[in-house]
Protein backbone atom coordinates (compact mmCIF):
# COMPACT_ATOMS: atom_id res chain seq x y z
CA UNK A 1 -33.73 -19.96 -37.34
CA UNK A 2 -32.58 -17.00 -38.57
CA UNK A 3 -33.34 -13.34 -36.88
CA UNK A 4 -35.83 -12.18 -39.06
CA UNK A 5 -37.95 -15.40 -38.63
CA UNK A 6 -36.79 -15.39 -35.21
CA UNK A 7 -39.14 -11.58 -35.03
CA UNK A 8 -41.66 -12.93 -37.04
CA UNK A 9 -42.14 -15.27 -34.99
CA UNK A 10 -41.38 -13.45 -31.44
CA UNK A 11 -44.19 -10.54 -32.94
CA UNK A 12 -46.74 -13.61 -33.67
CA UNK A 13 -46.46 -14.55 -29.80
CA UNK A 14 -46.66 -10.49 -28.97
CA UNK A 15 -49.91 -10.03 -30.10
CA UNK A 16 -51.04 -13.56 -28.67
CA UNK A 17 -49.90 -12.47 -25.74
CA UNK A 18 -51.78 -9.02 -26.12
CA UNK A 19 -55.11 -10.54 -27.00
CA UNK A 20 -54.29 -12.46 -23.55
CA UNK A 21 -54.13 -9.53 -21.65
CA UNK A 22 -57.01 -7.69 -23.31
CA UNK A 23 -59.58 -10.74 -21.98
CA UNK A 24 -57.83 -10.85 -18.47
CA UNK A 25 -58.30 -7.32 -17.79
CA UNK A 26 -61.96 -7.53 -19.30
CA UNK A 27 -62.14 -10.46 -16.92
CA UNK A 28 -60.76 -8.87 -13.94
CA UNK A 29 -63.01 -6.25 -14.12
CA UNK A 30 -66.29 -7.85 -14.72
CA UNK A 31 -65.34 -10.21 -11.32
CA UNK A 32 -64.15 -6.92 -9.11
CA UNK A 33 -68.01 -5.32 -10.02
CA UNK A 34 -69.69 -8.78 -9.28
CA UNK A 35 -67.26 -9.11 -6.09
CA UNK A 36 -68.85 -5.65 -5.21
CA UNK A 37 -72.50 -6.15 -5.59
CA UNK A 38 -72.14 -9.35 -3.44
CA UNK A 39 -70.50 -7.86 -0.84
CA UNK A 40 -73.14 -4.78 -1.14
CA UNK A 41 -75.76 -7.44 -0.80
CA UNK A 42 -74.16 -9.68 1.88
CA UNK A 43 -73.85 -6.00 3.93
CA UNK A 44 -77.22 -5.35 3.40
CA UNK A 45 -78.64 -8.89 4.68
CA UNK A 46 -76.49 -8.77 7.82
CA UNK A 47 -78.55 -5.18 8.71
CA UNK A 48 -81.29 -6.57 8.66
CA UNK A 49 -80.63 -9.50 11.12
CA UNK A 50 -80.21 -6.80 13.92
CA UNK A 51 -83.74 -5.56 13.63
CA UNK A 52 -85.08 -9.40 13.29
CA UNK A 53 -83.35 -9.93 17.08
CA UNK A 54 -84.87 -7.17 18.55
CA UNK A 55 -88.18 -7.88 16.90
CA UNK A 56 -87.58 -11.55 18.73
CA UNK A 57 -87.28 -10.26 22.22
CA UNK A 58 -90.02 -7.68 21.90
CA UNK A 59 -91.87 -10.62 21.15
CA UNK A 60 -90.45 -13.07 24.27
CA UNK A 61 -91.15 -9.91 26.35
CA UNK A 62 -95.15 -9.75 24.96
CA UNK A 63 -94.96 -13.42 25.01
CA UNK A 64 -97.06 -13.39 21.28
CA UNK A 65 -95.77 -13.80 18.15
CA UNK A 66 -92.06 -15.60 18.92
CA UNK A 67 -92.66 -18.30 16.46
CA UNK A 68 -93.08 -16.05 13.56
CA UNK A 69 -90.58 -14.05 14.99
CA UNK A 70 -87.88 -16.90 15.09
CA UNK A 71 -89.01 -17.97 11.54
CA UNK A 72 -88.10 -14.46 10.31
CA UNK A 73 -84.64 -14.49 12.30
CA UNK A 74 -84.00 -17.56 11.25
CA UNK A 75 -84.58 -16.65 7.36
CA UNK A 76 -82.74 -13.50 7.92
CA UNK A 77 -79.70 -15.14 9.13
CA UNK A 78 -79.44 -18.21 6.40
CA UNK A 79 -79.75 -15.47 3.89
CA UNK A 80 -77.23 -13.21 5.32
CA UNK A 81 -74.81 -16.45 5.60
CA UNK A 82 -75.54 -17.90 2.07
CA UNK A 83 -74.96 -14.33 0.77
CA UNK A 84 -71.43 -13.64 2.83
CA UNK A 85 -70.62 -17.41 1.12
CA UNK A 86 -71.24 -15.57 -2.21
CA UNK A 87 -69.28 -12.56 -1.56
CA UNK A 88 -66.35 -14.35 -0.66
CA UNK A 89 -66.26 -16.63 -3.74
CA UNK A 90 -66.45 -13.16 -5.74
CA UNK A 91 -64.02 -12.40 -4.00
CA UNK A 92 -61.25 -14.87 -4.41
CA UNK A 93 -62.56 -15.26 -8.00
CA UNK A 94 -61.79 -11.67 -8.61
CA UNK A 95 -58.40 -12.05 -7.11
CA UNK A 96 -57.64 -14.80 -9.38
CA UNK A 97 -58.51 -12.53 -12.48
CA UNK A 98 -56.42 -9.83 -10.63
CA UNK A 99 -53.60 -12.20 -10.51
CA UNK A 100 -53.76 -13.79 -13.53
CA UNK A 101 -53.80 -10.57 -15.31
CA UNK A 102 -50.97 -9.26 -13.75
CA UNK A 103 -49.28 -12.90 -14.54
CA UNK A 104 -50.37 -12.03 -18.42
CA UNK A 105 -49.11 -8.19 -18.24
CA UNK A 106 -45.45 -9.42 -17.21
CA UNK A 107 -46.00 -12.28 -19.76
CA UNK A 108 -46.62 -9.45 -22.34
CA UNK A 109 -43.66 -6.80 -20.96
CA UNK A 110 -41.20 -10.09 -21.45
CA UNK A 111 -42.19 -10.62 -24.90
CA UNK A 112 -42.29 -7.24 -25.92
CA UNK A 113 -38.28 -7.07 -24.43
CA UNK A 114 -37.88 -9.81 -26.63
CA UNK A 115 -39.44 -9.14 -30.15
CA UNK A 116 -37.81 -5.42 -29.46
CA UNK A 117 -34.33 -6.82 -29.02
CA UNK A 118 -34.39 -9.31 -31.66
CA UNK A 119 -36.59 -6.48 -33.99
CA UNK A 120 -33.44 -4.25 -33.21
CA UNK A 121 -30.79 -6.79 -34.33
CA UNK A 122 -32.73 -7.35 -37.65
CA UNK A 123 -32.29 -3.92 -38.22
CA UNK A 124 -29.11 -3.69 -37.55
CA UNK A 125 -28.37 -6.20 -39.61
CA UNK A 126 -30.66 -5.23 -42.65
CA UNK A 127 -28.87 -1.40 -42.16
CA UNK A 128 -25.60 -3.50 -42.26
CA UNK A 129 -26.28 -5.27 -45.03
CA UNK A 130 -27.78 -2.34 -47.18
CA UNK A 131 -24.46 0.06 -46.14
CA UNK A 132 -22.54 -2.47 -47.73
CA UNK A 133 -24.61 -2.73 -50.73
CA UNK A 134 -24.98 1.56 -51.14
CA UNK A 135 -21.72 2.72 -49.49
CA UNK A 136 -19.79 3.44 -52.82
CA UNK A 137 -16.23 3.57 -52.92
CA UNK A 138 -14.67 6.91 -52.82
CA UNK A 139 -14.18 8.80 -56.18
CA UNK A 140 -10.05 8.43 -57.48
CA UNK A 141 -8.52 10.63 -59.71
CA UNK A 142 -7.99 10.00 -63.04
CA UNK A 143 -3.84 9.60 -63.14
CA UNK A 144 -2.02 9.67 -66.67
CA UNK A 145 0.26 6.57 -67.71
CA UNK A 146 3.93 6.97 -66.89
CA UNK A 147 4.41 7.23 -70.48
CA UNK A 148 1.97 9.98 -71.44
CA UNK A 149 3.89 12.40 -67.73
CA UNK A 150 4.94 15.73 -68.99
CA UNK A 151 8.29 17.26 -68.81
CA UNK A 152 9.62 18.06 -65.05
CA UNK A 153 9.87 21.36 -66.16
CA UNK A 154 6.39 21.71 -66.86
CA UNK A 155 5.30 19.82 -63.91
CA UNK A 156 7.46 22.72 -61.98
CA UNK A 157 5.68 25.28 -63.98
CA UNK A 158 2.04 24.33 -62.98
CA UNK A 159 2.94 23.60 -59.32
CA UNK A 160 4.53 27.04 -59.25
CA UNK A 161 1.45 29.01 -60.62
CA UNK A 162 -0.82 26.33 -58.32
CA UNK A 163 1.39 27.65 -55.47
CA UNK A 164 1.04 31.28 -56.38
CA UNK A 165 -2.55 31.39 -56.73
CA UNK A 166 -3.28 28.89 -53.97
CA UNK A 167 -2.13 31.64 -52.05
CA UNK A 168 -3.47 34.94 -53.21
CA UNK A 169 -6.77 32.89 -53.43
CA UNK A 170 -6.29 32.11 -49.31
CA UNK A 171 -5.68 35.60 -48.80
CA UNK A 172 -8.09 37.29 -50.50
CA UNK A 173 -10.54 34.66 -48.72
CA UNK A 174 -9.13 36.22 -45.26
CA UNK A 175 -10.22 39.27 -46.51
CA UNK A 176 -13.34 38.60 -48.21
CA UNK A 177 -14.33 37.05 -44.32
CA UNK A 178 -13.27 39.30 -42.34
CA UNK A 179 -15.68 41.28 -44.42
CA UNK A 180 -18.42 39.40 -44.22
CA UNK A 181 -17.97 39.22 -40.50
CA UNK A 182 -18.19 43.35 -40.65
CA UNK A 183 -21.39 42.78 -42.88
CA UNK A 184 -22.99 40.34 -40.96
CA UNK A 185 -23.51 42.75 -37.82
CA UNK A 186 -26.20 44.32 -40.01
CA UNK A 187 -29.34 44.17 -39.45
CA UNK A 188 -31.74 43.30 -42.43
CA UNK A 189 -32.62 45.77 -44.42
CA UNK A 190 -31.35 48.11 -47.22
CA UNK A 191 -28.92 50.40 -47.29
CA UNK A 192 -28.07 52.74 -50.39
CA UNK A 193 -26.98 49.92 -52.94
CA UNK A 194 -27.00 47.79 -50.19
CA UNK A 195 -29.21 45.32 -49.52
CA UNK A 196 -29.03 43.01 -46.34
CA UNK A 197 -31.19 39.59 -45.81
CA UNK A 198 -30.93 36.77 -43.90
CA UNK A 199 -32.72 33.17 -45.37
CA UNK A 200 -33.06 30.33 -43.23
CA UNK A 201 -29.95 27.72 -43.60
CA UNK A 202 -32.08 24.58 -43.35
CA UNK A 203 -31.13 21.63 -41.25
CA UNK A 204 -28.35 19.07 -42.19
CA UNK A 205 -28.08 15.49 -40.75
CA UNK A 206 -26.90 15.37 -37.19
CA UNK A 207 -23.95 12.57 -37.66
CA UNK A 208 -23.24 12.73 -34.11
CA UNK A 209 -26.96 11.94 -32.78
CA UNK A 210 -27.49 9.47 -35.41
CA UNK A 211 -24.63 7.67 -34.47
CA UNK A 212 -26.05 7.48 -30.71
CA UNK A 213 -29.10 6.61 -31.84
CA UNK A 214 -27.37 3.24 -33.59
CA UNK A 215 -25.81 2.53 -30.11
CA UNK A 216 -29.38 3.16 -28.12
CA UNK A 217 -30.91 0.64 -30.60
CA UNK A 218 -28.68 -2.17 -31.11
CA UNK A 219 -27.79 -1.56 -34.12
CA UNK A 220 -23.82 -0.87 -33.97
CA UNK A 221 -21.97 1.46 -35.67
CA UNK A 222 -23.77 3.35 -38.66
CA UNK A 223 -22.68 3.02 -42.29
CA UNK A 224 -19.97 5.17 -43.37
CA UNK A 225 -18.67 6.02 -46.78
CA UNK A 226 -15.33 6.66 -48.07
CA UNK A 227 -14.08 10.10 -48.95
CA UNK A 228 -12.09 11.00 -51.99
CA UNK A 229 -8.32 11.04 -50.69
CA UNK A 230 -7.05 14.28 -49.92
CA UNK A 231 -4.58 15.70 -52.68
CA UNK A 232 -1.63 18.11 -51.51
CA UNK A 233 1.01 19.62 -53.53
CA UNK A 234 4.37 21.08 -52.00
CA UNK A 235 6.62 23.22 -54.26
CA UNK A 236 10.48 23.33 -53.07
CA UNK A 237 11.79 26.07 -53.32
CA UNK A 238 14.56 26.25 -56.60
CA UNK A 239 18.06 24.25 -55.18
CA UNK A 240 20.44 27.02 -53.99
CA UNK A 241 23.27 26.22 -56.37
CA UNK A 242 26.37 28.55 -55.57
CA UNK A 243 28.19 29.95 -52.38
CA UNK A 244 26.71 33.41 -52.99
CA UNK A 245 23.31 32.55 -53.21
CA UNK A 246 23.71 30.19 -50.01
CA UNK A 247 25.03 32.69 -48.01
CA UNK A 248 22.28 35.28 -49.73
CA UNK A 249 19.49 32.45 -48.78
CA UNK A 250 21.28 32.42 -45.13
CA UNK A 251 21.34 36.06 -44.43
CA UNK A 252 17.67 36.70 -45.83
């Protein structure tokens, strides 16, 4: 059986075993109220046997009236036994209701442990299955054939004016922070031709959370997707090709 028919099928007996609980708990409450009334009721009969014995020696002490007065102790009594009978069969039948649904809530608790486990392993595998289907392949650059390569020398050429610009454009970044920074300790607002505001950034996906998340739920380790690969370029400097310029290159 495979997982997902595997949580079909563990879900199925989740919400049997819901309905299950639902009619014990209806049950055990409808036998704890009929427990109580016959208790109440058995209570009340056993007061009134009290007043039925001393209504029995007031009448051996008159010496009239002690038949009637036996009858109605007598009466008193069976009824205050047959109803303490009662009571105690509501009693143990709401017990068994109690127990029983407390047998049907672990019932349910085990189940639900089960169809969540099993729920969180077809996810994880549906997730797994769908990364590998939407996780594209990182982006390569186009290359040129070996036989369409330019010259070396213009190769050189390019690298060199990369190199130069690569770093006027860092430095003029360094600057253009470092004077945002100074900007940024304003407070909105305008100021000559100045004008300062501040717009909410928005949220971005929390990679590190998400990732826990996975863990918490079974699922493993999230999809990932390849980057582009990261493209450097390092420019020797021109080969140092007489003694002079050596020993220029060494003193510098």
């Amino acid at each position: 059986m495979n997982t997902t028919a595997k949580a079909a099928q563990q879900i199925a007996r989740l919400v049997g075993a819901e309905d299950a609980l639902t009619t014990a708990r209806r049950e055990e409450a409808r036998t704890a109220k009929t427990a109580e009334r016959a208790t109440a009721r058995a209570k009340a009969a056993r007061a009134k046997v009290a007043p039925a014995r001393t209504e029995l020696r007031k009448a051996e002490r008159a010496g009239k009236g002690v038949a009637a007065a036996i009858r109605r102790l007598a009466a008193r009594m069976a009824k205050a036994a047959d109803l303490a009978q009662t009571a105690r069969q509501a009693r143990y039948a709401a017990r068994l209701a109690a127990r029983a649904a407390t047998t049907a809530a672990r019932r349910l608790d085990r189940l639900a442990l089960r169809a969540a486990t099993t729920a969180s392993r077809m996810v994880g595998e549906v997730a797994e299955r769908m990364g590998r289907r939407t996780t594209a392949a990182p982006e390569q650059d186009k290359t040129l054939p070996v036989e369409e390569l330019p010259a070396v020398e213009e190769i050189e050429a390019h690298a060199d004016r990369f190199k130069d610009l690569d770093a006027e454009a860092k430095a003029q970044a360094k600057l253009a922070d470092a004077e945002k920074k100074w900007l940024r300790r304003l407070p909105v607002g305008q100021y000559g031709r100045v004008i300062v505001t501040r717009t909410n950034g928005g949220t971005v996906l929390d990679g590190d959370q998400v990732a826990v998340d996975y863990l918490d739920n079974g699922m493993g380790v999230p999809p990932r997707k390849g980057r582009k690969d990261t493209f450097k370029v390092a420019v020797e400097a021109p080969a140092v090709e007489t003694a002079d310029q050596v020993a220029l290159v060494i003193a510098a």
